[in-house]
Protein backbone atom coordinates (compact mmCIF):
# COMPACT_ATOMS: atom_id res chain seq x y z
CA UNK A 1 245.21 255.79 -3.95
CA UNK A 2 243.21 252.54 -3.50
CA UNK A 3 243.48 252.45 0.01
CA UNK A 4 241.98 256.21 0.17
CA UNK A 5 239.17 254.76 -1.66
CA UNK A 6 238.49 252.14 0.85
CA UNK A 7 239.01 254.10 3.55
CA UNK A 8 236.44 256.66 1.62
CA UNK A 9 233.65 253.89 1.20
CA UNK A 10 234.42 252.59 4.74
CA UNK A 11 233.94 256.19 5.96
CA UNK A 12 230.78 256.13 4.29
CA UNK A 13 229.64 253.05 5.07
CA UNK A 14 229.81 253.50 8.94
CA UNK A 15 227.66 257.00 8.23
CA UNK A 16 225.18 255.29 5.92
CA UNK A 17 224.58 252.38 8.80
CA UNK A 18 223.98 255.30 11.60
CA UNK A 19 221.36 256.50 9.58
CA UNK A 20 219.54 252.93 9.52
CA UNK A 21 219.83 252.73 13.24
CA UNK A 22 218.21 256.03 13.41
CA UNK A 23 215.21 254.71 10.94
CA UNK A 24 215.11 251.77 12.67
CA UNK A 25 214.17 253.52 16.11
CA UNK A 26 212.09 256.09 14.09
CA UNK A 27 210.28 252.89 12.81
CA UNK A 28 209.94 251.07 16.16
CA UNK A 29 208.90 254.41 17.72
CA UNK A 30 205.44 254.23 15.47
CA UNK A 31 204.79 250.71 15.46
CA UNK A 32 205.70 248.46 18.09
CA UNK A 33 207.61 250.82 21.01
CA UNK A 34 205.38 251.25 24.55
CA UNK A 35 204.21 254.73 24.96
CA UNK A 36 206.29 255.31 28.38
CA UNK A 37 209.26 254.58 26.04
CA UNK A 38 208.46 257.75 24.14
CA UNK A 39 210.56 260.50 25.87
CA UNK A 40 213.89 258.28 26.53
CA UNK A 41 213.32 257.51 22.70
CA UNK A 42 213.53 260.97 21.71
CA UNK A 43 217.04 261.36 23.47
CA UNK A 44 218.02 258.21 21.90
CA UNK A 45 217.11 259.50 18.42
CA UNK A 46 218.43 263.21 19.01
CA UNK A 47 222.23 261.99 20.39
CA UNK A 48 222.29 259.61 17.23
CA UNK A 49 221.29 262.51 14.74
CA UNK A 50 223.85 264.84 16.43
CA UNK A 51 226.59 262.30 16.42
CA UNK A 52 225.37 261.91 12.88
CA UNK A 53 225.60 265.23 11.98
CA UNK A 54 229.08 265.67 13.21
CA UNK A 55 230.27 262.71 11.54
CA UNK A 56 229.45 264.07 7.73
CA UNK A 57 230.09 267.81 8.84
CA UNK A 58 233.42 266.81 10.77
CA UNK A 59 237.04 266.99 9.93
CA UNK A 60 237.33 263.10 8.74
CA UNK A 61 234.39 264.07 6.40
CA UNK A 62 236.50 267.14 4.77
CA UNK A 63 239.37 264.97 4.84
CA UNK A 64 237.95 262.40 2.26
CA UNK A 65 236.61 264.45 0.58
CA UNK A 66 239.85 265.88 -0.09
CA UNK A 67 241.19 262.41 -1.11
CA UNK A 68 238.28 262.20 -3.55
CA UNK A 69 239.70 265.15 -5.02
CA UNK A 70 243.74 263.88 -5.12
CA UNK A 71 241.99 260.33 -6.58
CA UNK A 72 239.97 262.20 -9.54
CA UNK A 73 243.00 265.01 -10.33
CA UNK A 74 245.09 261.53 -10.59
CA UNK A 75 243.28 259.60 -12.85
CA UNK A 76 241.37 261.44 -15.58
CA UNK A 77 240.05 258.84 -17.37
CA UNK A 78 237.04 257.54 -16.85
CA UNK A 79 236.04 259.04 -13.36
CA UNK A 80 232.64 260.32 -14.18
CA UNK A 81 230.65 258.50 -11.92
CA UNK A 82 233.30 260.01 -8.81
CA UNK A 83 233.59 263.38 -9.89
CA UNK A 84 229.70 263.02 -9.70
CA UNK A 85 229.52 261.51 -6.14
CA UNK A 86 232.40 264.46 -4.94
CA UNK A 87 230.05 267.17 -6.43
CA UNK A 88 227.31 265.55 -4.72
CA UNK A 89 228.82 265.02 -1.52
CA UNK A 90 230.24 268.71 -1.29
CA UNK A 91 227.08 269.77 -2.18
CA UNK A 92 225.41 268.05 0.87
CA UNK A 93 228.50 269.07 3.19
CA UNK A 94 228.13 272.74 2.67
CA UNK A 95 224.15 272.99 2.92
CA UNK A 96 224.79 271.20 6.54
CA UNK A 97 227.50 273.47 7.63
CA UNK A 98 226.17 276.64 6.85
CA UNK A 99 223.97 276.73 9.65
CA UNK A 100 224.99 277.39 12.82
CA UNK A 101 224.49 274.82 15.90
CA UNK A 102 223.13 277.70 17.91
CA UNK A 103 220.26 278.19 14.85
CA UNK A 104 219.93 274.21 14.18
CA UNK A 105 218.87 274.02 18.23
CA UNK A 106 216.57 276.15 18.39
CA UNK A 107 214.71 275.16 15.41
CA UNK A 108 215.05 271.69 16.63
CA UNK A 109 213.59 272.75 20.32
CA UNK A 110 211.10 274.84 18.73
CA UNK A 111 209.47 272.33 16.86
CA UNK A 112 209.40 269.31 18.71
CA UNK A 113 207.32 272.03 21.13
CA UNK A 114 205.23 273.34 18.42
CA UNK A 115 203.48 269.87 17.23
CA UNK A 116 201.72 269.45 20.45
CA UNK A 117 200.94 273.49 20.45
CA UNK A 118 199.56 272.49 16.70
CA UNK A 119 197.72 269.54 17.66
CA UNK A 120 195.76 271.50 20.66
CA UNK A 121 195.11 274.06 18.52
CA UNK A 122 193.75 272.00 15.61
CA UNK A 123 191.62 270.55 18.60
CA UNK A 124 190.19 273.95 19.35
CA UNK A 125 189.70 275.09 15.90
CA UNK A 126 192.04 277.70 17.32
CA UNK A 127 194.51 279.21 14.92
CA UNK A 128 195.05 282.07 17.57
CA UNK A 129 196.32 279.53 20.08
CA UNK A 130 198.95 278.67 17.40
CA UNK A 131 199.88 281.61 15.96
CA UNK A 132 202.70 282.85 18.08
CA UNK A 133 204.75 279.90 17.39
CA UNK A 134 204.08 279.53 13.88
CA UNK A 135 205.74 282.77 13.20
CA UNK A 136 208.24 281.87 15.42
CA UNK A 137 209.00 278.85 13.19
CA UNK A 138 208.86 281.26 10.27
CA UNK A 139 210.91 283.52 11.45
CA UNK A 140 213.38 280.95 11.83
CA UNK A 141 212.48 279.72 8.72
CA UNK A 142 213.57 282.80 7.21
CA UNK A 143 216.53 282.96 8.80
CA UNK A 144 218.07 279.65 8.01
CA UNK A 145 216.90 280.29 3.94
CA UNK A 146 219.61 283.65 4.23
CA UNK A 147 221.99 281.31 6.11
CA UNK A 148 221.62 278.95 2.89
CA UNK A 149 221.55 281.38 0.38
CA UNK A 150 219.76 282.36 -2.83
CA UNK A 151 219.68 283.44 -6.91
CA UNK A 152 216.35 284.40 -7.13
CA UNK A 153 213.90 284.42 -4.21
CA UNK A 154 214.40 283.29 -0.56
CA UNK A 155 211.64 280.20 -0.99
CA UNK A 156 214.02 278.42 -2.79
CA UNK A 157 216.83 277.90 -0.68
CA UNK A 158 214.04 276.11 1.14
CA UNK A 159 212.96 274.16 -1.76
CA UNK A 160 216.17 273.01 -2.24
CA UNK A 161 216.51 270.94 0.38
CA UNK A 162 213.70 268.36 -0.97
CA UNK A 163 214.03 269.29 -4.52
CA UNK A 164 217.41 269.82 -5.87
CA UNK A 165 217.94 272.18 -8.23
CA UNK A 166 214.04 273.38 -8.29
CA UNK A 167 212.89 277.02 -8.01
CA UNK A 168 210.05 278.79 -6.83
CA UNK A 169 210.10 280.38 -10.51
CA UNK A 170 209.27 276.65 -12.30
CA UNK A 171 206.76 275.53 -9.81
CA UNK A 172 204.88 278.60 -10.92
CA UNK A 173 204.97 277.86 -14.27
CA UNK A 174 204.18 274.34 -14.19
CA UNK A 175 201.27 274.08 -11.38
CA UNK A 176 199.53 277.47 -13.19
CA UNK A 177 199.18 275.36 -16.23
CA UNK A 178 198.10 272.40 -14.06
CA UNK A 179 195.47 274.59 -11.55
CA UNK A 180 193.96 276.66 -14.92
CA UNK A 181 193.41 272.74 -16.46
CA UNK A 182 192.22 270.76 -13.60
CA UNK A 183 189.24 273.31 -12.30
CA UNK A 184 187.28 272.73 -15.49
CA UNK A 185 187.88 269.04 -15.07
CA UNK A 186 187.13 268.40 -11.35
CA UNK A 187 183.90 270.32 -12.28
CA UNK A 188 182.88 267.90 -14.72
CA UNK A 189 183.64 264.54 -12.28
CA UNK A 190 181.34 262.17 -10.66
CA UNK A 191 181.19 260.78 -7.28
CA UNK A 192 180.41 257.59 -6.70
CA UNK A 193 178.88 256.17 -3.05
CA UNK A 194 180.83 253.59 -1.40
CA UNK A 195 179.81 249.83 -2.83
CA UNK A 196 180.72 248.37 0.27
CA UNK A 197 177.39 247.12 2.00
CA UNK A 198 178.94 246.21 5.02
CA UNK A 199 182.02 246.41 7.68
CA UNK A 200 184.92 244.54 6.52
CA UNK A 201 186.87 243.39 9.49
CA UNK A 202 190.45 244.13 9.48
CA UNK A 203 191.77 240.79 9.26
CA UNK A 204 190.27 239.88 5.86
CA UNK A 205 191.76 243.04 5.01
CA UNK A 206 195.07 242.24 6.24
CA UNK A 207 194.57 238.78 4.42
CA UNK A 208 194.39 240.71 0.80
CA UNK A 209 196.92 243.49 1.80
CA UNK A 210 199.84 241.26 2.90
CA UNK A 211 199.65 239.80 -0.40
CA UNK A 212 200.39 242.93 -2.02
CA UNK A 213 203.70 244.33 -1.94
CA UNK A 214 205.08 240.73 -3.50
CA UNK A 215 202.32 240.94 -5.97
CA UNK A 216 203.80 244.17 -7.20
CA UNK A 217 207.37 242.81 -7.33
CA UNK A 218 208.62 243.81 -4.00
CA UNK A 219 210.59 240.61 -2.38
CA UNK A 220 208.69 239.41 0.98
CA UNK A 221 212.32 238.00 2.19
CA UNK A 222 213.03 242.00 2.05
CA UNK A 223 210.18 243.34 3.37
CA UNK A 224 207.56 243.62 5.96
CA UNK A 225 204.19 244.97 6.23
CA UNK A 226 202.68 246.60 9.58
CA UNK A 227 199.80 248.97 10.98
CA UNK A 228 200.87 252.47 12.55
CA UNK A 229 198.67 255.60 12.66
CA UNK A 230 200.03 257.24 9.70
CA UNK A 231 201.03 255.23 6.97
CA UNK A 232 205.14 255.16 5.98
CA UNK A 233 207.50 253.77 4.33
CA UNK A 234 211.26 253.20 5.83
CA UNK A 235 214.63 251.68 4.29
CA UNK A 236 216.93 250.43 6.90
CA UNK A 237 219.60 249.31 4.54
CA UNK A 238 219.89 247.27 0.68
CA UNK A 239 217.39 244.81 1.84
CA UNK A 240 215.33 246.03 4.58
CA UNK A 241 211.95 247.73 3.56
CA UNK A 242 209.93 248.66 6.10
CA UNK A 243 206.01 249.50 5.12
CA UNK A 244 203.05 250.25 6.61
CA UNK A 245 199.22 251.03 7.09
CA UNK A 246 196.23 251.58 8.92
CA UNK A 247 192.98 249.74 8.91
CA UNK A 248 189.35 251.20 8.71
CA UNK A 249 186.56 248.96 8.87
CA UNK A 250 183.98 250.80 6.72
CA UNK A 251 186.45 251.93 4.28
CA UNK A 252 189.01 249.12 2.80
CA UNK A 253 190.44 250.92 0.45
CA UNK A 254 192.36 253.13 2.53
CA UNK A 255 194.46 249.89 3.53
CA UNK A 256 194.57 249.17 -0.03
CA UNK A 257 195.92 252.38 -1.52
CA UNK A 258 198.40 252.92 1.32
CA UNK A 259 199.86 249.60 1.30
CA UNK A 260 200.33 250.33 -3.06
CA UNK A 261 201.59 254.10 -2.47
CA UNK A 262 203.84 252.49 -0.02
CA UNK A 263 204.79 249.92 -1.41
CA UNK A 264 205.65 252.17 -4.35
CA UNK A 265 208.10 254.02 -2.20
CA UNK A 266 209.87 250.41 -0.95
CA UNK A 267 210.41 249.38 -4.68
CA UNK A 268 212.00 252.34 -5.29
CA UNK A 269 214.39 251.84 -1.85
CA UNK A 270 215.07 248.56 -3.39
CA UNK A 271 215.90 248.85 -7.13
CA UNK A 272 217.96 251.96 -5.84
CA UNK A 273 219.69 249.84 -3.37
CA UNK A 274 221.10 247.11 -5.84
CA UNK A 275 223.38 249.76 -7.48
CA UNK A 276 226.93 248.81 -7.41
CA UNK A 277 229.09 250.27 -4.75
CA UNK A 278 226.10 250.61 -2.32
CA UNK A 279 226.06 252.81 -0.49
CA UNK A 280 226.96 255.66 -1.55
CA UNK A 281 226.25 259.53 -2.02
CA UNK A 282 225.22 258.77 -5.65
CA UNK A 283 223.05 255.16 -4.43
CA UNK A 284 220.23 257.14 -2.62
CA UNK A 285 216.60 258.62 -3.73
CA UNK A 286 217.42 261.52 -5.59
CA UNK A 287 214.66 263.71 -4.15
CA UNK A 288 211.43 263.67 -2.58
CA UNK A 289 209.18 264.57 -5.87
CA UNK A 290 211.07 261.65 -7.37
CA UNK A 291 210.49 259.35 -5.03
CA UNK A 292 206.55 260.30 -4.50
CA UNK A 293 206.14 259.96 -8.17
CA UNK A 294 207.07 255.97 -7.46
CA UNK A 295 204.68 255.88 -5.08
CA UNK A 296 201.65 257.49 -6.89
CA UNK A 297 202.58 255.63 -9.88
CA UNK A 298 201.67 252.60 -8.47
CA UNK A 299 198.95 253.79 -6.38
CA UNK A 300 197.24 255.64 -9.50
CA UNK A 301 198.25 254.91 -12.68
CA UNK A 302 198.52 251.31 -11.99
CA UNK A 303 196.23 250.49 -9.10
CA UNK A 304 193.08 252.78 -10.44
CA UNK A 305 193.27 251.34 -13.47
CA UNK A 306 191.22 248.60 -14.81
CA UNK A 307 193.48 246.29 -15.95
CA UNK A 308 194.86 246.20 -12.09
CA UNK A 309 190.96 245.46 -10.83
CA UNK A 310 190.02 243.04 -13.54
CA UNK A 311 193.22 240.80 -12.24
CA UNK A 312 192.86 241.58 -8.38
CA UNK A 313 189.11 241.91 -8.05
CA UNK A 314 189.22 238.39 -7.89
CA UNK A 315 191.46 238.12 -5.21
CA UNK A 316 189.83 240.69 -3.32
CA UNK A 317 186.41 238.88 -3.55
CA UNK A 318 188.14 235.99 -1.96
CA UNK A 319 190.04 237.56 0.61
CA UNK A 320 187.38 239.94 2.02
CA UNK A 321 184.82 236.54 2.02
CA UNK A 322 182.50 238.36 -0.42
CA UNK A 323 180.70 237.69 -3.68
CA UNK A 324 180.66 240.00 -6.66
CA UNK A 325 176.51 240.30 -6.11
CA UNK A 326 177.60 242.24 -2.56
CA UNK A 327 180.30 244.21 -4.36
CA UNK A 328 179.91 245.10 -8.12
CA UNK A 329 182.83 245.34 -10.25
CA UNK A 330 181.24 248.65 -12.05
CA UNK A 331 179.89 250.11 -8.55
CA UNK A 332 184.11 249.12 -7.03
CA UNK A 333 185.24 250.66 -9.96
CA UNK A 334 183.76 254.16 -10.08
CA UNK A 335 184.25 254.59 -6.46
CA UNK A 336 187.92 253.70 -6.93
CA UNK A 337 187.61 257.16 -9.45
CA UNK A 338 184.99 259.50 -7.49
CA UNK A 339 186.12 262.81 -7.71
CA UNK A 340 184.75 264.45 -4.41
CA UNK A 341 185.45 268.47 -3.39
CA UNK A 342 186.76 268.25 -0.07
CA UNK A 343 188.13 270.80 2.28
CA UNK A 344 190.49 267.87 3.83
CA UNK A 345 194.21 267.44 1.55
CA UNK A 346 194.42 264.34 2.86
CA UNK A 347 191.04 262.74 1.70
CA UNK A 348 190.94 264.61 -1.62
CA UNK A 349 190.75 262.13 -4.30
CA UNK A 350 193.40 261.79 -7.78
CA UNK A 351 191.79 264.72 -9.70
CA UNK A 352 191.33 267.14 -6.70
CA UNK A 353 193.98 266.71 -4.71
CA UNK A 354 196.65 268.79 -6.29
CA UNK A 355 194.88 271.93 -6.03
CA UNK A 356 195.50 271.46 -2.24
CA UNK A 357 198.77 271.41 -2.86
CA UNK A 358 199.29 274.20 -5.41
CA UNK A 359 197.13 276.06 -2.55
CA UNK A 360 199.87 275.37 0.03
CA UNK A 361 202.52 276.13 -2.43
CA UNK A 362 201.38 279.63 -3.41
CA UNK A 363 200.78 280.28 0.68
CA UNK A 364 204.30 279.33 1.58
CA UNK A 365 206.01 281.70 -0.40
CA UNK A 366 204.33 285.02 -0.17
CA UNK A 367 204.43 283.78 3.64
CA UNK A 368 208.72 283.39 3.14
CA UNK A 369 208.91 285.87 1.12
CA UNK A 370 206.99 288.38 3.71
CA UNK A 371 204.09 289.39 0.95
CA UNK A 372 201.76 287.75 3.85
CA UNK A 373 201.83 287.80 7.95
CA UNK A 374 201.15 284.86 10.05
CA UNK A 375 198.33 286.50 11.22
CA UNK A 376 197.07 286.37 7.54
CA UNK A 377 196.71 282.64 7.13
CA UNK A 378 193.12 281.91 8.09
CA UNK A 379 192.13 284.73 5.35
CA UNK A 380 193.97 283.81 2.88
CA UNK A 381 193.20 280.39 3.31
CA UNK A 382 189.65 280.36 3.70
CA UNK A 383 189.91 282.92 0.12
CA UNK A 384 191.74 280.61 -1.58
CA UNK A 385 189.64 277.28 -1.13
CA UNK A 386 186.59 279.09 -2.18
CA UNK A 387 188.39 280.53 -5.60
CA UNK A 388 189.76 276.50 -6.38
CA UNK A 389 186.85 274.86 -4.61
CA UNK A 390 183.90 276.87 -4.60
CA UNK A 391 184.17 275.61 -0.72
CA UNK A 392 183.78 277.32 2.69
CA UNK A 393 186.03 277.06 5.40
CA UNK A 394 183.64 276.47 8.60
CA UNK A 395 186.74 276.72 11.40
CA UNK A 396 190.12 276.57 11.31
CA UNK A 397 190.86 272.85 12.18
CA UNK A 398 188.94 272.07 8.42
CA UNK A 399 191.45 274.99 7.49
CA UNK A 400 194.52 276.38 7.98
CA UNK A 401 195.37 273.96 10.79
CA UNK A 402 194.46 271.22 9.16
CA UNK A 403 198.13 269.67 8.22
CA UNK A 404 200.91 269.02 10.65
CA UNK A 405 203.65 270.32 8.50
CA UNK A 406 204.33 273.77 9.05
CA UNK A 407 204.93 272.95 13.24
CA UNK A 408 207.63 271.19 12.29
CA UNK A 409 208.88 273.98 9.64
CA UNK A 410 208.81 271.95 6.25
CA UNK A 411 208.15 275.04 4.04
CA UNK A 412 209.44 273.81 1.09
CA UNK A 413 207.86 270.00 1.08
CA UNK A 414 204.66 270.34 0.08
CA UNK A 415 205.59 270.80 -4.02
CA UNK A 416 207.05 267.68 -3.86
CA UNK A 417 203.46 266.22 -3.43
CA UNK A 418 202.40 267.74 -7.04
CA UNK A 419 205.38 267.42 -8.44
CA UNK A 420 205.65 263.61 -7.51
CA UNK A 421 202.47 263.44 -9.97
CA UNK A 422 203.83 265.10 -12.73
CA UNK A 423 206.65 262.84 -13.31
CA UNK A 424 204.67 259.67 -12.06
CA UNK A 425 202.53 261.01 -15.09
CA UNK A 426 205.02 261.58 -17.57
CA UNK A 427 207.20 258.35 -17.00
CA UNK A 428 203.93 256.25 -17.04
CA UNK A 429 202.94 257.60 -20.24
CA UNK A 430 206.85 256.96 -21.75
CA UNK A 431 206.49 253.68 -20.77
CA UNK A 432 203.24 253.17 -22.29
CA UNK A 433 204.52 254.20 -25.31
CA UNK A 434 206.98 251.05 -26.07
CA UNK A 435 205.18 248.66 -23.94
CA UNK A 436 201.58 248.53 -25.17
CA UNK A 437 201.12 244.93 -23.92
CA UNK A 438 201.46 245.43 -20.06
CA UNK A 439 197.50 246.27 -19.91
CA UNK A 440 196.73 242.44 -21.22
CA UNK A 441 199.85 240.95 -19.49
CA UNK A 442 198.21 242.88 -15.80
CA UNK A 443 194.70 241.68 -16.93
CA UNK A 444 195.61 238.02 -17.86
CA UNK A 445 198.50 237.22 -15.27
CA UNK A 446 198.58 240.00 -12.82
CA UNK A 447 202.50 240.47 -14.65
CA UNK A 448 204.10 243.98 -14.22
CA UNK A 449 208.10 242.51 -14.76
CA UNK A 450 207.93 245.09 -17.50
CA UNK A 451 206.87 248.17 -15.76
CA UNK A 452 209.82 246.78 -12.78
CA UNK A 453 212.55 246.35 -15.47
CA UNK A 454 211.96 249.94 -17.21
CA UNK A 455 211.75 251.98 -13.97
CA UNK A 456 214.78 249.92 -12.81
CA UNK A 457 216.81 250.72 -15.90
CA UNK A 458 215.09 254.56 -16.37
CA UNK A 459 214.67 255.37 -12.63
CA UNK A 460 216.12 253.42 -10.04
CA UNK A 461 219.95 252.60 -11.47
CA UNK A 462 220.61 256.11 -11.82
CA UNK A 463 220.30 257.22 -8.06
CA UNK A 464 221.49 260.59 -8.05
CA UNK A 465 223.50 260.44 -10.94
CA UNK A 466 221.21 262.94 -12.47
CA UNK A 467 219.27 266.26 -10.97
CA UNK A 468 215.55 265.50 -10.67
CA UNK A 469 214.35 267.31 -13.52
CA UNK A 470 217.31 265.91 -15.42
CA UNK A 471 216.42 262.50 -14.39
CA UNK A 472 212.51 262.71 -16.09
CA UNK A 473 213.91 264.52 -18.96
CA UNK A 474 216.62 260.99 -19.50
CA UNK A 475 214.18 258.77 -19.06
CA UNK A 476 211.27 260.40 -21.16
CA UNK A 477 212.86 262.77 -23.74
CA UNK A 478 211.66 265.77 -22.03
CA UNK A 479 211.79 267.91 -19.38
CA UNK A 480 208.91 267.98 -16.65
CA UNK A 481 205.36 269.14 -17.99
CA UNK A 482 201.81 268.95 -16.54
CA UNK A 483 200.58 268.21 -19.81
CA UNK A 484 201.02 264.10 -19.43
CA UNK A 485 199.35 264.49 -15.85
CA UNK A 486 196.41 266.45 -16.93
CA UNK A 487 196.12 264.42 -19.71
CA UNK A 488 195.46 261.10 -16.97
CA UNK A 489 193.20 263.08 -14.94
CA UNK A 490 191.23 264.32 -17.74
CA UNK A 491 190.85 260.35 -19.29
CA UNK A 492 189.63 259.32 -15.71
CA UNK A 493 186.82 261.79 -15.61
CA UNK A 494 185.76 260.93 -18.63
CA UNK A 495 185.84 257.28 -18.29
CA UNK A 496 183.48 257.90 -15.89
CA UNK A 497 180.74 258.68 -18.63
């Protein structure tokens, strides 16, 4: 029985380590490879995921998880934790094999053709031009959701796949509550110009942003910062955190907040990655709206705040070779907090930005669930940003083509955005709670140990022991509600007064 253990963890092991090789070249591929290298890359990358694939949909794969099975039936007592990874593990197994390699292909073909299709089109402010293949993708879309199967509605067999156990049905209930509170409240906030008076060349920022991640507890012996076009955050292993972000001269705060919302990703990588028996089906991120609300934790309720500033303005003045004449802490401050309409998801501030993604989220399913054509996007786009944002849509490319997403089919990951600040929100606040002094111990010593040692015990030690709404509602008392998030948003705008 022992050895079919070892053999078990060996198995997975040798599966786990493929899929670090894989983000390793995914990694490389954005920040260091040639260009020329890009298309043998690709092949590289697509024969490791296949063998991949085969390995945890194969026969060895069935076969220990059969073992599993023989091990638990053996020994009743105390097997919790297994009878949790089997669950998990068959659970994984037979969302992979229910689609068929003919379907997986051409899904696969299709959008590694459709991003450039996207991008051109985007270029053009031409929807038209990308129309055909977007409802080709959802088409396919469609098609693989059936293959996957459903309770309720077809959009959640989608959803599934970055949320477990989350359904179109919830989402509905808790972004309504969320969209009905924030309009009122972005109404009422203030933007704020930019303080800075001049450029601020990139390596003074790279002086202040390498300091960073180990500032916020994450080990520099296990980590390493870079630049890349998009910033991202990679594990390649228990003690391999790969981070990154991009540098603008006239705006140093995007460096900033993408090396924190990074970094918050990396911590999470980490604390996850000292669980015992790493690795594991149970010693992984549990879902994407989990793991995003590590990542906006620390880039909102943490670094807007200002107990964060009052420590690190300091450091910043130093680093960026300014004095606090050029950049005033009050004029930094309220920037940091502006709440700006913008047509753009991706340069929406705190307050605004999740009624881009509640937008997205209503889109996607009447578009899965066929209440909406393809054709009917730029419409019911350009309808919707005027009811949330009192905006206009001017051309598509400031519109519907605005995100890369949907070329590359991820209906289903945009919730994850909103629902990352939800829980960010409501563990934040829980923490708060029985830890009043971290404000003066962040203000006096730049010290967070606390905030590390409660999401390590609440959060990160659990892996996927738990479901993700099961996991909030352990480590706060209750289950997911927009009430704590609103709550933040609503306290920023006002501190603005």
């Amino acid at each position: 029985m022992m050895n079919e253990l070892k053999n078990y963890r060996n198995f997975w092991k040798e599966y786990t380590r493929l899929g670090d090789i894989i983000s390793l070249l995914h990694w490389d591929s954005e920040v260091m490879m040639p260009d020329d290298g890009r298309e043998e890359r690709a092949e590289q990358i697509s024969q490791l995921s296949s063998l991949s694939h085969k390995m945890f949909t194969g026969d060895d794969s069935k076969r220990h998880i059969e073992n599993l099975k023989n091990i638990i039936m053996k020994n009743q007592a105390d097997t919790y934790p297994l009878k949790r990874e089997l669950e998990i593990l068959e659970r994984d197994r037979d969302r992979a094999v229910k689609l068929p390699i003919e379907l997986v292909e051409r899904f696969s073909k299709l959008t590694n053709l459709a991003h450039g299709i996207w991008a051109d089109a985007k270029k053009n402010k031409d929807f038209k031009a990308f129309e055909p293949t977007l409802s080709e993708i959802t088409d396919l879309s469609i098609e693989m959701a059936e293959c996957y199967g459903y309770k309720t509605e077809r959009y959640d067999a989608l959803l599934e796949g970055y949320e477990t156990g989350t359904r179109a049905e919830d989402l509905e209930h808790l972004f309504l509550h969320l969209k009905n509170s924030l309009i009122p409240i972005v109404n009422e906030g203030k933007s704020y110009p930019s303080p800075f008076k001049k450029p601020i060349p990139v390596e003074l920022q790279k002086a202040f942003n390498d300091k960073l991640p180990a500032l916020l507890g994450l080990p520099a012996s296990a980590s390493r910062l870079d630049i890349s076009v998009h910033p991202f955050s990679t594990s390649i292993g228990a003690k391999d955190k790969r981070i990154t972000t991009r540098y603008h001269v006239t705006d140093p705060l995007s460096s900033i907040f993408g090396v924190l919302h990074e970094t918050g990703h990396a911590l999470y990588e980490y604390g996850v990655g000292q669980i015992a028996d790493y690795p594991s089906p149970l010693t992984a991120a549990v879902s994407l709206g989990v793991h995003e609300s590590q990542s906006r934790l620390w880039e909102n309720q943490v670094g807007r705040s200002r107990a964060f500033w009052e420590y690190f303005y300091k450091i910043l003045l130093k680093e960026f070779d300014i004095y606090h004449y050029d950049l005033p802490f009050d004029d930094f401050y309220n920037h940091i907090n502006s709440v700006n309409k913008s047509k753009i998801r991706v340069e929406a501030d705190q307050v605004t930005y999740n009624l881009h993604i509640i937008l997205r989220f209503e889109i996607e399913r009447d578009l899965i669930s066929k209440k909406i054509k393809v054709s009917d996007l730029p419409e019911v786009w350009n309808t919707k940003m005027k009811e949330s944002f009192d905006l206009k849509i001017e051309n598509d490319s400031e519109g519907v083509l605005q995100d890369v997403h949907w070329s590359g089919g991820a209906f289903g990951y945009f919730p994850t955005y909103t629902l990352g600040n939800i829980y960010s929100a409501q563990l934040f606040h829980h923490f708060l709670e029985t830890h009043q002094s971290f404000w003066d111990d962040l203000i006096n010593r730049g010290d967070m140990t606390s905030l590390h040692k409660w999401l390590g015990k609440k959060v990160y030690s659990h892996g996927r022991i738990y479901d993700p709404k099961d996991l909030i509602k352990e480590a706060t008392g209750e289950a997911p509600k927009s009430d704590y998030l609103i709550k933040y948003l609503k306290s920023k705008v006002q501190e603005q007064e």
